[in-house]
N, C-alpha and C. Protein backbone atom coordinates (compact mmCIF):
# COMPACT_ATOMS: atom_id res chain seq x y z
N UNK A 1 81.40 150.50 -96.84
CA UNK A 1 80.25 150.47 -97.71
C UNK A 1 80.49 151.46 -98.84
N UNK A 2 80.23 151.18 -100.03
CA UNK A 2 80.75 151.95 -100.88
C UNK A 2 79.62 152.90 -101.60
N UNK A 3 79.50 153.85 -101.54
CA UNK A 3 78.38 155.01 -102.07
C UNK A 3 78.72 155.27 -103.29
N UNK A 4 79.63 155.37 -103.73
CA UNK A 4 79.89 155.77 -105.24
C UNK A 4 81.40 155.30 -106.01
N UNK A 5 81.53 155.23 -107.12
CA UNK A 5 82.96 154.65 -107.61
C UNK A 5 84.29 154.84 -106.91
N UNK A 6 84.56 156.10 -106.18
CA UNK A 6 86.08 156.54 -105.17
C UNK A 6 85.77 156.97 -104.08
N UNK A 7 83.95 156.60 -103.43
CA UNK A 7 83.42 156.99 -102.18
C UNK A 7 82.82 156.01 -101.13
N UNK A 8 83.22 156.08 -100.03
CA UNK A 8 83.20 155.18 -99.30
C UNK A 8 82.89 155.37 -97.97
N UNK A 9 81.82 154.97 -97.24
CA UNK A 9 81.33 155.33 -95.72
C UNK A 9 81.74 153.83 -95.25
N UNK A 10 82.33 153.94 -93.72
CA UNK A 10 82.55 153.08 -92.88
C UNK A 10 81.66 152.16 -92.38
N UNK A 11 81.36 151.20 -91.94
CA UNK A 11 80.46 150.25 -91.03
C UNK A 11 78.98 150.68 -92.25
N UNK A 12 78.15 150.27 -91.21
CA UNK A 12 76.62 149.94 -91.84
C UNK A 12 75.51 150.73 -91.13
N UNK A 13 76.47 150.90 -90.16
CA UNK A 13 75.40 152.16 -89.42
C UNK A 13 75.62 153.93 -89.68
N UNK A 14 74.34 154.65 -90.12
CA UNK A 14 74.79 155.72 -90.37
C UNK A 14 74.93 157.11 -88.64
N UNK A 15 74.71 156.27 -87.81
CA UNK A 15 74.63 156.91 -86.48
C UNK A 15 75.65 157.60 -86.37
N UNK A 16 77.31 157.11 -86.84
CA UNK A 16 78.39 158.44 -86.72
C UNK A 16 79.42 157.43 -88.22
N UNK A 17 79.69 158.99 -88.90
CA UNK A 17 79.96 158.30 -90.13
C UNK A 17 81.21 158.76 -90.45
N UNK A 18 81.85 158.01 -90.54
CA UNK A 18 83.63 158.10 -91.67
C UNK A 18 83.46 157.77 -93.10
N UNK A 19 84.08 158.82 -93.54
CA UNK A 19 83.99 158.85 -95.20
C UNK A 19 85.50 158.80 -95.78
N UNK A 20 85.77 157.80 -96.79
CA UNK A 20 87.21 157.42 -97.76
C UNK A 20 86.85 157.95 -98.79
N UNK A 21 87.35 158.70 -99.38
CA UNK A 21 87.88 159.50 -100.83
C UNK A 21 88.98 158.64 -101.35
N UNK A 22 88.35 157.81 -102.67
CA UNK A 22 89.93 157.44 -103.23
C UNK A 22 90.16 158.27 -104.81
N UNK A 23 91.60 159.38 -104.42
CA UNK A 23 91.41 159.42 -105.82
C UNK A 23 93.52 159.35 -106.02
N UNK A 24 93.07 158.89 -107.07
CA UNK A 24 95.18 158.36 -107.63
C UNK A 24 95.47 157.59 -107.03
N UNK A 25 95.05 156.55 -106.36
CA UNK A 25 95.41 155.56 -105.54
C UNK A 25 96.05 155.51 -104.38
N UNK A 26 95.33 157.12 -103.82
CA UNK A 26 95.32 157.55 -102.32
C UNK A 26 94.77 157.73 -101.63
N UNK A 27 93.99 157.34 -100.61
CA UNK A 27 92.78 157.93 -99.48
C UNK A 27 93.13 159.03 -98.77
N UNK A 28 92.08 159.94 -98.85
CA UNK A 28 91.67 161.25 -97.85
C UNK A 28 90.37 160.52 -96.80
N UNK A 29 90.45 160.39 -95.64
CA UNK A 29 89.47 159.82 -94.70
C UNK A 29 88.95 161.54 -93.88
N UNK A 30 87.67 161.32 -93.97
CA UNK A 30 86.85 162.13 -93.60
C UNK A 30 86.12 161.43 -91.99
N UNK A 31 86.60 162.70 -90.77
CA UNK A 31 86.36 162.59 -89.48
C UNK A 31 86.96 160.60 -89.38
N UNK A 32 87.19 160.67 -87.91
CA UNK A 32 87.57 159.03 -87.79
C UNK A 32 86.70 158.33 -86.59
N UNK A 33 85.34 158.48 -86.54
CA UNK A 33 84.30 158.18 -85.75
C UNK A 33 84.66 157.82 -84.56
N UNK A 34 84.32 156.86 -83.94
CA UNK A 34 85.12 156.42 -82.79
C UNK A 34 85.78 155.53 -82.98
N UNK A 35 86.77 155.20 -81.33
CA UNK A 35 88.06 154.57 -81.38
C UNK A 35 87.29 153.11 -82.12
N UNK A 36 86.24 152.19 -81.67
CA UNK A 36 86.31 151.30 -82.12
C UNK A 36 85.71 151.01 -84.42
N UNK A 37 85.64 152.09 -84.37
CA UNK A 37 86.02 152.25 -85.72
C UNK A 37 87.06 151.80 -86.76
N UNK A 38 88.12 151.53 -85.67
CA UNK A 38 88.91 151.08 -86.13
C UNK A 38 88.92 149.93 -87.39
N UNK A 39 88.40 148.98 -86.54
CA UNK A 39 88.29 147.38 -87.59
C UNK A 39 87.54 147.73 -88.71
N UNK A 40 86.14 148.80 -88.53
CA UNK A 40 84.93 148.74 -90.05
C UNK A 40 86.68 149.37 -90.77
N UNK A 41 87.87 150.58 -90.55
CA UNK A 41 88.55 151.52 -91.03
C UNK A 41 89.51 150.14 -92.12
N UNK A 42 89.78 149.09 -91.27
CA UNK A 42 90.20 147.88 -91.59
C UNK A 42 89.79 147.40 -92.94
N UNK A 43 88.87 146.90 -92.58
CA UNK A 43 87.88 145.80 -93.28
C UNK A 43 87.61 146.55 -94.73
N UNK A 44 86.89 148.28 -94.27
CA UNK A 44 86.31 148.75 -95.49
C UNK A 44 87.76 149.07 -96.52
N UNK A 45 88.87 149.33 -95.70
CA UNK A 45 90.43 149.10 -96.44
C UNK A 45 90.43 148.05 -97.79
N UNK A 46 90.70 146.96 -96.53
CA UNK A 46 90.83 145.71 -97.23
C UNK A 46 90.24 145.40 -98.99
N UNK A 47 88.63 145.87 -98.07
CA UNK A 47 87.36 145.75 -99.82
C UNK A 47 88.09 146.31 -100.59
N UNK A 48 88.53 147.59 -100.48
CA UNK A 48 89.38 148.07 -101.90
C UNK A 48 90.37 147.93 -101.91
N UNK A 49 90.72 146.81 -101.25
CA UNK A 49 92.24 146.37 -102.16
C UNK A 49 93.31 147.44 -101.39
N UNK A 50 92.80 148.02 -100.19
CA UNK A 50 93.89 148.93 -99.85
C UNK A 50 94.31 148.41 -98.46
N UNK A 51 95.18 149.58 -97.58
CA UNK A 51 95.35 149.20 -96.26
C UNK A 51 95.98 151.00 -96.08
N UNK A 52 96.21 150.88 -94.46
CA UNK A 52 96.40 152.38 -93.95
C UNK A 52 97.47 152.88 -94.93
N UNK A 53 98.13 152.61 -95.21
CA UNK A 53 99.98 153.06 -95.41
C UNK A 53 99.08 153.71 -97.04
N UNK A 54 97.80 153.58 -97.46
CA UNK A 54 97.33 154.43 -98.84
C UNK A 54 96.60 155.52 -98.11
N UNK A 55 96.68 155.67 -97.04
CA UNK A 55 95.78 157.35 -96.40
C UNK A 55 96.77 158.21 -96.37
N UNK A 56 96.81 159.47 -97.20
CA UNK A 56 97.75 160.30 -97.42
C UNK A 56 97.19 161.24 -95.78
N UNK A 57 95.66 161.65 -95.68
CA UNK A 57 95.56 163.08 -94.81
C UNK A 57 93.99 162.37 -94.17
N UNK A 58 93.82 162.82 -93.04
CA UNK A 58 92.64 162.53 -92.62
C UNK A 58 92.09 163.95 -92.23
N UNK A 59 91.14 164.47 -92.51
CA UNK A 59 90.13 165.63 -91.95
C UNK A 59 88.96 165.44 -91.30
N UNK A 60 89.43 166.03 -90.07
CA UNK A 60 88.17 166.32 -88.89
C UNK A 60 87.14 167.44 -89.66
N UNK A 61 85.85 167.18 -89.45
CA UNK A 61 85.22 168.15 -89.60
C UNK A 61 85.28 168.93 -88.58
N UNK A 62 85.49 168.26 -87.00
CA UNK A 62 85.46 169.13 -85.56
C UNK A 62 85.95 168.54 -84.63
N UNK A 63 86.09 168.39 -83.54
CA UNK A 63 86.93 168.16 -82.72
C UNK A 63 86.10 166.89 -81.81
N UNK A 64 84.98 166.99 -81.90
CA UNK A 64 84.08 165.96 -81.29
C UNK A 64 84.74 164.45 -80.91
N UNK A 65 84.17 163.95 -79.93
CA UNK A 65 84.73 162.63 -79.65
C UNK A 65 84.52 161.85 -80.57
N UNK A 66 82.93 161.89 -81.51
CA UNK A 66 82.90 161.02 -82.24
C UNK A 66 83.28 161.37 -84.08
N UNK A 67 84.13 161.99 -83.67
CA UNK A 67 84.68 162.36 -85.18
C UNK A 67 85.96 162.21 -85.03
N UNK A 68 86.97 161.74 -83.72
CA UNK A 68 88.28 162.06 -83.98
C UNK A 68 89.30 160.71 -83.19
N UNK A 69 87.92 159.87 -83.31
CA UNK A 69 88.06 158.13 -82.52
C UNK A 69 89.11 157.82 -82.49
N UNK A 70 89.77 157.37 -84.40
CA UNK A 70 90.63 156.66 -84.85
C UNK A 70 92.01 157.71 -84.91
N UNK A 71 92.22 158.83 -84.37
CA UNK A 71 92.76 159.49 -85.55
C UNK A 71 93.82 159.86 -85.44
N UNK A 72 94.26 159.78 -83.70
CA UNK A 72 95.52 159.75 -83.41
C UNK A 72 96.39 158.58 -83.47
N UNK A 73 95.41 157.56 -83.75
CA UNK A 73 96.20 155.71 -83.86
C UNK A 73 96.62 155.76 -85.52
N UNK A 74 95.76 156.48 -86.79
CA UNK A 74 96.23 156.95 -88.09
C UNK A 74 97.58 157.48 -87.68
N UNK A 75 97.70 158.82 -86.95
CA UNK A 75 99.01 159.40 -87.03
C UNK A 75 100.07 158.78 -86.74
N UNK A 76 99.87 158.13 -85.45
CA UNK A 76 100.98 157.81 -84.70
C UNK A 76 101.95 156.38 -85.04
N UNK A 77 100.87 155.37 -86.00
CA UNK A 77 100.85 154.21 -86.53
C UNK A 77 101.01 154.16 -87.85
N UNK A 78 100.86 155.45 -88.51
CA UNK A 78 100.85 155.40 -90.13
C UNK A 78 101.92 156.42 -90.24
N UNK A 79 101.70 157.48 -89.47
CA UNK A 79 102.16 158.43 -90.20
C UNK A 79 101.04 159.93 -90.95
N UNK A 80 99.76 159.48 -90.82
CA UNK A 80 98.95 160.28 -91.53
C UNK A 80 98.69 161.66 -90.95
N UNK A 81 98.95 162.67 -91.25
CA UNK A 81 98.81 163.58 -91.29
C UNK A 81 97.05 164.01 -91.12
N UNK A 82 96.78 164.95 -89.80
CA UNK A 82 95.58 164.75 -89.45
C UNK A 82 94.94 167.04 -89.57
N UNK A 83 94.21 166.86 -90.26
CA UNK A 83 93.82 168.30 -90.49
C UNK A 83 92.08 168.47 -89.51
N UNK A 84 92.51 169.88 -88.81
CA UNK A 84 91.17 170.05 -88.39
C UNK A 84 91.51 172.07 -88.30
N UNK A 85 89.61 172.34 -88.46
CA UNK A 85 90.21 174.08 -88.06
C UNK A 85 90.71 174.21 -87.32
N UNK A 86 91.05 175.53 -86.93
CA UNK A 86 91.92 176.02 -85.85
C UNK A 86 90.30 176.35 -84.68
N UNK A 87 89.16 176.34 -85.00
CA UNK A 87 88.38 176.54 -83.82
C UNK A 87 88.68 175.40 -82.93
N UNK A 88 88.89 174.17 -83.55
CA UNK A 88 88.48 173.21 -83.01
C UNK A 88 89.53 172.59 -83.07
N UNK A 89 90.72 172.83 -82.66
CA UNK A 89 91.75 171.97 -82.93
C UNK A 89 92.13 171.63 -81.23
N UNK A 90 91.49 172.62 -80.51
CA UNK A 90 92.24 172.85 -78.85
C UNK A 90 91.48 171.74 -78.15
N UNK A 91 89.90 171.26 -78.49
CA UNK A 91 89.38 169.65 -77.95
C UNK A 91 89.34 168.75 -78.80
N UNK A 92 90.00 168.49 -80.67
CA UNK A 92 90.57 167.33 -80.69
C UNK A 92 91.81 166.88 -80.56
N UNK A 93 92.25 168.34 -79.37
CA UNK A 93 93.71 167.81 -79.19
C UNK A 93 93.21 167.03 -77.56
N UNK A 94 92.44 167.38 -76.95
CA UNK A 94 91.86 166.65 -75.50
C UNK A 94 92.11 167.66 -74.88
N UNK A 95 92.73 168.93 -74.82
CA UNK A 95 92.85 170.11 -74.31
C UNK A 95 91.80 170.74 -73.37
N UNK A 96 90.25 171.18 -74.31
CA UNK A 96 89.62 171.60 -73.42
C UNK A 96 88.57 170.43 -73.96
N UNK A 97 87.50 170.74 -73.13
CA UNK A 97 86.32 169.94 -72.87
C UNK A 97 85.73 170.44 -74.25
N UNK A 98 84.31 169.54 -74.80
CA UNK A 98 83.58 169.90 -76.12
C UNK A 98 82.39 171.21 -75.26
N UNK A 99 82.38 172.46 -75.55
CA UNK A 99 81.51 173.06 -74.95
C UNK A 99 80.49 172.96 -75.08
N UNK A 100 79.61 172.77 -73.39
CA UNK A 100 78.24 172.92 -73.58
C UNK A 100 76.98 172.86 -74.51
N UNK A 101 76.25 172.13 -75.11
CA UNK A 101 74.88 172.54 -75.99
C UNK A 101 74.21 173.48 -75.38
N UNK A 102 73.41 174.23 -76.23
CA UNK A 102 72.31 174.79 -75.53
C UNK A 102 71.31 174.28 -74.83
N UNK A 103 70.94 172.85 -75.54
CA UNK A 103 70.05 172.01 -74.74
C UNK A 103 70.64 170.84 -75.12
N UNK A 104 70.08 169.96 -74.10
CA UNK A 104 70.56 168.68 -73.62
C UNK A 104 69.10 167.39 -74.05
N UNK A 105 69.43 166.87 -74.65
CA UNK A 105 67.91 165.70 -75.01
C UNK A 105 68.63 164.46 -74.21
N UNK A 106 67.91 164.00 -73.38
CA UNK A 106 68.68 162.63 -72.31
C UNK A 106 68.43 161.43 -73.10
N UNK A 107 67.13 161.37 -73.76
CA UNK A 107 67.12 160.34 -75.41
C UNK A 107 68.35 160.27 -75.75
N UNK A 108 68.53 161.18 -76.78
CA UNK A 108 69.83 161.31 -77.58
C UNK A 108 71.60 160.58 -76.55
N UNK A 109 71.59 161.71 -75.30
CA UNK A 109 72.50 161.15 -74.91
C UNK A 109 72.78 159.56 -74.69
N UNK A 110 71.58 159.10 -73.89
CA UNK A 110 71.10 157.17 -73.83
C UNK A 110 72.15 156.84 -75.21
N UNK A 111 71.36 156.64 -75.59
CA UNK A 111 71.53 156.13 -77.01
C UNK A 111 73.03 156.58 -77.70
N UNK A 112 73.46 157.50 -77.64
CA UNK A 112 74.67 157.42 -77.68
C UNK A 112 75.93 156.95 -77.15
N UNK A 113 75.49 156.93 -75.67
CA UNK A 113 75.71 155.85 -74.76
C UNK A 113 76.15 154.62 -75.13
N UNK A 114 75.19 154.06 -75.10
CA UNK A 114 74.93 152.66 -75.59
C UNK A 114 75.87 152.69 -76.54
N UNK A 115 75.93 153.21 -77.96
CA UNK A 115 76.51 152.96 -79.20
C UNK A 115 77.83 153.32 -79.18
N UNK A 116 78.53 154.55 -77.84
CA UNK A 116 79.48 154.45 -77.93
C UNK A 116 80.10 153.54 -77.15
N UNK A 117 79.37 152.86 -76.24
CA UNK A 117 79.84 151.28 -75.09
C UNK A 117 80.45 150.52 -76.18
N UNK A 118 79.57 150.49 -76.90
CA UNK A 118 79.75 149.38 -78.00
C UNK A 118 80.90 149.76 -79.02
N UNK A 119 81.30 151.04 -79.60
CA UNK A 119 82.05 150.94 -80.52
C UNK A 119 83.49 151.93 -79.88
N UNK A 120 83.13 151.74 -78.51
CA UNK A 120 84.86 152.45 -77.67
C UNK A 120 84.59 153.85 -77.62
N UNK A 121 83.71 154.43 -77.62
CA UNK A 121 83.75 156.32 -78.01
C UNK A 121 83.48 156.84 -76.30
N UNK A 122 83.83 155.84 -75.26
CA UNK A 122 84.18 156.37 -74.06
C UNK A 122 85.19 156.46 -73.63
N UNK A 123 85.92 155.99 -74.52
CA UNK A 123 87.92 155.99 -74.31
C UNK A 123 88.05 156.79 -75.54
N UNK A 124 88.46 157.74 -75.80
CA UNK A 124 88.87 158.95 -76.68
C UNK A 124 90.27 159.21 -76.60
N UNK A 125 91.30 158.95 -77.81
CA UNK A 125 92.71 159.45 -77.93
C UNK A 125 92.17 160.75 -78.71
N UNK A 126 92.33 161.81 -77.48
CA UNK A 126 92.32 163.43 -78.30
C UNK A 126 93.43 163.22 -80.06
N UNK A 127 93.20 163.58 -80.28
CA UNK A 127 94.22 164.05 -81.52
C UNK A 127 93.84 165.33 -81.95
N UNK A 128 78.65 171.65 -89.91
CA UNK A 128 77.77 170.66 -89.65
C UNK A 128 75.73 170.55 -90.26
N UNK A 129 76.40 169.47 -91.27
CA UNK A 129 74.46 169.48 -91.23
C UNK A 129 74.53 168.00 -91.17
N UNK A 130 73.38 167.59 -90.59
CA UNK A 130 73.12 166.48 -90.31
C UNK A 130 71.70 166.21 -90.96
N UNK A 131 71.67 165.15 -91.69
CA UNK A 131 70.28 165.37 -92.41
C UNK A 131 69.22 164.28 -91.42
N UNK A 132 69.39 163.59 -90.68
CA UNK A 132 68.60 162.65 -89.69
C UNK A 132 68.70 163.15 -88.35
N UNK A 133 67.29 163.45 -87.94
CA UNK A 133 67.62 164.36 -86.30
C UNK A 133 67.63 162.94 -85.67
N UNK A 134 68.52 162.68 -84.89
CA UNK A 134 68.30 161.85 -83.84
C UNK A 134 67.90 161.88 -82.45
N UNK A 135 67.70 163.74 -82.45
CA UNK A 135 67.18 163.58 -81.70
C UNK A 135 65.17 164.02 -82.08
N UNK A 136 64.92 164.20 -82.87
CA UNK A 136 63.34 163.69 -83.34
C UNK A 136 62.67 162.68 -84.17
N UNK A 137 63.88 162.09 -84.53
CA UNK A 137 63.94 161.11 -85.59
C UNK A 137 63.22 161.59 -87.22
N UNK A 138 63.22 162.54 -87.17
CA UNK A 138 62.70 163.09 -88.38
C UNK A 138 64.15 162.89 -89.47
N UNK A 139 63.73 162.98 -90.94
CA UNK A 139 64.42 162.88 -92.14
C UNK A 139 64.68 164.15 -92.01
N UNK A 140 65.60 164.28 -93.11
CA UNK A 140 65.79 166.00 -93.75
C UNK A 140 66.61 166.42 -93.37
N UNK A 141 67.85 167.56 -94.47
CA UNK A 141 68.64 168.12 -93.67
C UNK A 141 67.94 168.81 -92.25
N UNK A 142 69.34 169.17 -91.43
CA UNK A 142 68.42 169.88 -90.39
C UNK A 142 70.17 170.93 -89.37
N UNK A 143 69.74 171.29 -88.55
CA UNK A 143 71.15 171.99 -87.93
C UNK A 143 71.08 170.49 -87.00
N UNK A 144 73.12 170.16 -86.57
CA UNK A 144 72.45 168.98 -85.47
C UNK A 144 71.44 169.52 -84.48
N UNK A 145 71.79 168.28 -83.35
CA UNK A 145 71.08 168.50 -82.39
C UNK A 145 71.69 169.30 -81.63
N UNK A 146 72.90 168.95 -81.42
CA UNK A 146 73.95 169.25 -80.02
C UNK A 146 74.46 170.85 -80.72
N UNK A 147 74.35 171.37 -81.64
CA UNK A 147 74.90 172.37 -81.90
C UNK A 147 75.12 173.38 -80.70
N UNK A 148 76.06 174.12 -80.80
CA UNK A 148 76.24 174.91 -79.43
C UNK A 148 75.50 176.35 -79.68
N UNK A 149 75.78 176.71 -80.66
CA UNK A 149 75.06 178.11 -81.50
C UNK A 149 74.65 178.14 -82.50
N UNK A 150 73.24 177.76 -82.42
CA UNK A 150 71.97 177.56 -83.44
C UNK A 150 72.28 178.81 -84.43
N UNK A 151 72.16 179.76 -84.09
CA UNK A 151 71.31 180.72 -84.90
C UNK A 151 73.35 181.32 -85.83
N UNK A 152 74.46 180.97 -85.03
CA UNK A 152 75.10 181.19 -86.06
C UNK A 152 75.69 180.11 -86.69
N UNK A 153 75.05 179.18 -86.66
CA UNK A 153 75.31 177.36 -87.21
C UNK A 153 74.26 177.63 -88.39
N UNK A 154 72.93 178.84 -88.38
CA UNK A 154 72.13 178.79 -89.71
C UNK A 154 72.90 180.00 -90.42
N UNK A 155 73.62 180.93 -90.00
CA UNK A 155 74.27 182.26 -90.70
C UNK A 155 75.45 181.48 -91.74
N UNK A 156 76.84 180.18 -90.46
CA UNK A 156 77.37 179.56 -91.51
C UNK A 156 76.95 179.09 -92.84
N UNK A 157 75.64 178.46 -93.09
CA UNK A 157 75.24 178.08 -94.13
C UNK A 157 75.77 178.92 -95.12
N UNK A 158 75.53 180.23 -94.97
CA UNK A 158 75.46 181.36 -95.86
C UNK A 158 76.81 180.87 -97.03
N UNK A 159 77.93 180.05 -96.50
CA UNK A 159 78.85 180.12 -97.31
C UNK A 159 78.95 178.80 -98.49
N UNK A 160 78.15 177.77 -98.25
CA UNK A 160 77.62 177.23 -98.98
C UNK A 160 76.49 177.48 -100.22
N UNK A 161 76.17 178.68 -99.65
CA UNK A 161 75.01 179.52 -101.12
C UNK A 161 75.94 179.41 -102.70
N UNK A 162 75.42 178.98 -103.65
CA UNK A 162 76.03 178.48 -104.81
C UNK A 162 76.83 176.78 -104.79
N UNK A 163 77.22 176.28 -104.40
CA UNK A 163 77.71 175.09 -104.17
C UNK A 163 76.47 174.91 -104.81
N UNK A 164 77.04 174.19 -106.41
CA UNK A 164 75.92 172.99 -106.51
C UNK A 164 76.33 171.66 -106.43
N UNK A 165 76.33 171.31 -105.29
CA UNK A 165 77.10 169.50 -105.71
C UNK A 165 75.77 169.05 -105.47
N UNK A 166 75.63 167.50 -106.09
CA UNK A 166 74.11 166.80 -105.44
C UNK A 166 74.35 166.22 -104.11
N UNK A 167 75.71 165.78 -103.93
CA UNK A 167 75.68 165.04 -102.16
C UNK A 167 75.86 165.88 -101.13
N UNK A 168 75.83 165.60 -100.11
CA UNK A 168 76.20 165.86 -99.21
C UNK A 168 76.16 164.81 -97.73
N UNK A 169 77.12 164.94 -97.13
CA UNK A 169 77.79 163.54 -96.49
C UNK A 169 77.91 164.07 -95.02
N UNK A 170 77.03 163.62 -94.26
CA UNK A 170 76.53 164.21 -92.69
C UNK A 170 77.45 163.43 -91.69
N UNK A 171 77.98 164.33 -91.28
CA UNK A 171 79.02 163.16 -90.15
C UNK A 171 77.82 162.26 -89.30
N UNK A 172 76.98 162.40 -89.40
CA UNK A 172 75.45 161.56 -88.66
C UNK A 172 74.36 161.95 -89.68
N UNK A 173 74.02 160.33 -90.06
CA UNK A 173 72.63 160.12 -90.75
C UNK A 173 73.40 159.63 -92.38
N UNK A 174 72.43 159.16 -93.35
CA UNK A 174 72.59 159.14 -94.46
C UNK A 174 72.52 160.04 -95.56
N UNK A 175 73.74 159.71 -96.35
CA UNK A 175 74.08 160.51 -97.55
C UNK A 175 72.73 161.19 -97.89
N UNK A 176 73.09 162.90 -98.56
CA UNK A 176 72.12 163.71 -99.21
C UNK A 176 72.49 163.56 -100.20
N UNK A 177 71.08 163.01 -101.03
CA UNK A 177 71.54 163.14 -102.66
C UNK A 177 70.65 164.21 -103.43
N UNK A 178 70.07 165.15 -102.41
CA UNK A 178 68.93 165.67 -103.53
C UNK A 178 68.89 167.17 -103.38
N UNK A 179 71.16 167.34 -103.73
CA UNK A 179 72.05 168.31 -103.87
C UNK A 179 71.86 169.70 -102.82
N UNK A 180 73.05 169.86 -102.63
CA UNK A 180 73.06 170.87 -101.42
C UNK A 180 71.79 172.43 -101.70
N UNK A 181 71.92 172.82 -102.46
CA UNK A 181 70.80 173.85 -102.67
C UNK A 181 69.10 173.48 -101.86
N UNK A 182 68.77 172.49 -102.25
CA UNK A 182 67.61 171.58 -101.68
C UNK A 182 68.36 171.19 -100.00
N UNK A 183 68.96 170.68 -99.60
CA UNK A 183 69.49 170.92 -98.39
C UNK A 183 69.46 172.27 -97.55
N UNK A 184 69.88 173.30 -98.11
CA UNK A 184 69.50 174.38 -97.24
C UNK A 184 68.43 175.35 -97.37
N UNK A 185 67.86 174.82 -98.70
CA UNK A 185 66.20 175.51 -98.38
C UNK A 185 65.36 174.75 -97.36
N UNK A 186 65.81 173.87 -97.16
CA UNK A 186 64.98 173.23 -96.02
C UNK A 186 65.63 172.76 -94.59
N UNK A 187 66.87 173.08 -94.39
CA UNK A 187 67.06 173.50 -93.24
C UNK A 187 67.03 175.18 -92.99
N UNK A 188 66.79 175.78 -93.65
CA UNK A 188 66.10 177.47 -93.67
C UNK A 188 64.59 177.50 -93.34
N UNK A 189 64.44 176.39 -93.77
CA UNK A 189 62.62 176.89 -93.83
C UNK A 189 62.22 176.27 -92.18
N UNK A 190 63.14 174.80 -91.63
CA UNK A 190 62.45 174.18 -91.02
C UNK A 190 62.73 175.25 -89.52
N UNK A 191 64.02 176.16 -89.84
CA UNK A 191 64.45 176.74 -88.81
C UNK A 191 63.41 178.04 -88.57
N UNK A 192 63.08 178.46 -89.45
CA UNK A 192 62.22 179.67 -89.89
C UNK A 192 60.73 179.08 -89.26
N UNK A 193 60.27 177.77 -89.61
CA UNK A 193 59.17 177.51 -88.81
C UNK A 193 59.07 177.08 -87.23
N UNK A 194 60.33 176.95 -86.98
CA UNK A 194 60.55 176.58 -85.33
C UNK A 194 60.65 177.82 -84.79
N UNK A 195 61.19 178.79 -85.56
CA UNK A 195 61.29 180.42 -84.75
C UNK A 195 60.29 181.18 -84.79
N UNK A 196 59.37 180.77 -85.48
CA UNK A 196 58.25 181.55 -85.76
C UNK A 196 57.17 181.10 -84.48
C-alpha cells in the first residue's frame, strides 16, 4: 500500500506493519512482520515494478516475533543484510526469549493469536510508539502495550525532542501525520494523566 511517492506499508492491515523506503532504485524494508508476510513483501514488490534482489538492508526496530517474520528468508535467499540494536539483537537472533511485560491483557494476546494463526507469526525464523492501543482501542500516539519498561520507554522519548518530521510510522497502528512533536506531547500528557 503506498503512503507516499518512495513509501510503502505492507498488506492492508495496520495490526503489525512493514515499511519499504525506495530511494535510487533501492529498498530499505523496515521490521519484516511475520513469516507469512511474506507474499503482501511479494505482491507490494511487484506494484513497484520491483522484486527482493532491489532490498539493499532491512531494519528491525526490535527483536519481536512480529517484526522479524520475514527476515531471515531476506538474508538467506537474497542476500540482504539485516540491521537491529545490539539490545535486541540476542531474541531476533531466537537466542533468548522476548522478556516478560509488566502486564499481560489476555484481549490483546487472543487476538494476536488469531492474526498470527493466520499470517504464520507462530513459526518464527529468529534472525517504540504505537499510535493505536490495541489493547484499549483508543487513537493517539501512546507507549505500546507490551512495553517491558514503561517509565523508561517515556524517558527514551527524550531523544526525539526536536525531530520535526510530520510522520511517524508505528510498527502497529496507522501512519502519524500530525508530526512527531504533537506525538509526544500527547503520549506525555496521556502518561502524566494515568500516573496521576
Amino acid at each position: 500500500m503506498q503512503l507516499a511517492p518512495s513509501l510503502h506499508r505492507l498488506g492492508s492491515s495496520s495490526l503489525v506493519n512493514s515499511y519499504l523506503i525506495e530511494d535510487a532504485g533501492t529498498i530499505t524494508v523496515i521490521d519484516a512482520g511475520l513469516r507469512g508476510h511474506w507474499k503482501d513483501l511479494l505482491r507490494e514488490l511487484e506494484a513497484m515494478g520491483r522484486s527482493p534482489v532491489d532490498i539493499r538492508a532491512l531494519l528491525l526496530t526490535h527483536g519481536g516475533v512480529d517484526h522479524r517474520g520475514f527476515a531471515e528468508r531476506l538474508r538467506q535467499e537474497h542476500g540482504v543484510l539485516v540491521f537491529v540494536g545490539a539490545a535486541d539483537a540476542a531474541e531476533a537472533r531466537g537466542e533468548v526469549p522476548k522478556p516478560a511485560a509488566v502486564r499481560d491483557r489476555m484481549r490483546i494476546m487472543l487476538k494476536f493469536l488469531v492474526y498470527g494463526l493466520t499470517h504464520g507469526g507462530l513459526r518464527s525464523t529468529p534472525s517504540k510508539i504505537s499510535h493505536r492501543s490495541i489493547a484499549r482501542r483508543r487513537l493517539g500516539p501512546a507507549l505500546a502495550p507490551f512495553t517491558i519498561d514503561p517509565a523508561k520507554a517515556l524517558v527514551s522519548l527524550d531523544a526525539l525532542d526536536g525531530v520535526s518530521a510530520n510522520w511517524a510510522l508505528p510498527g502497529h497502528g496507522d501512519a502519524w501525520t500530525d508530526g512527531v512533536p504533537e506525538a509526544l506531547r500527547l503520549i506525555r500528557a496521556a502518561w502524566a494523566k494515568r500516573a496521576a
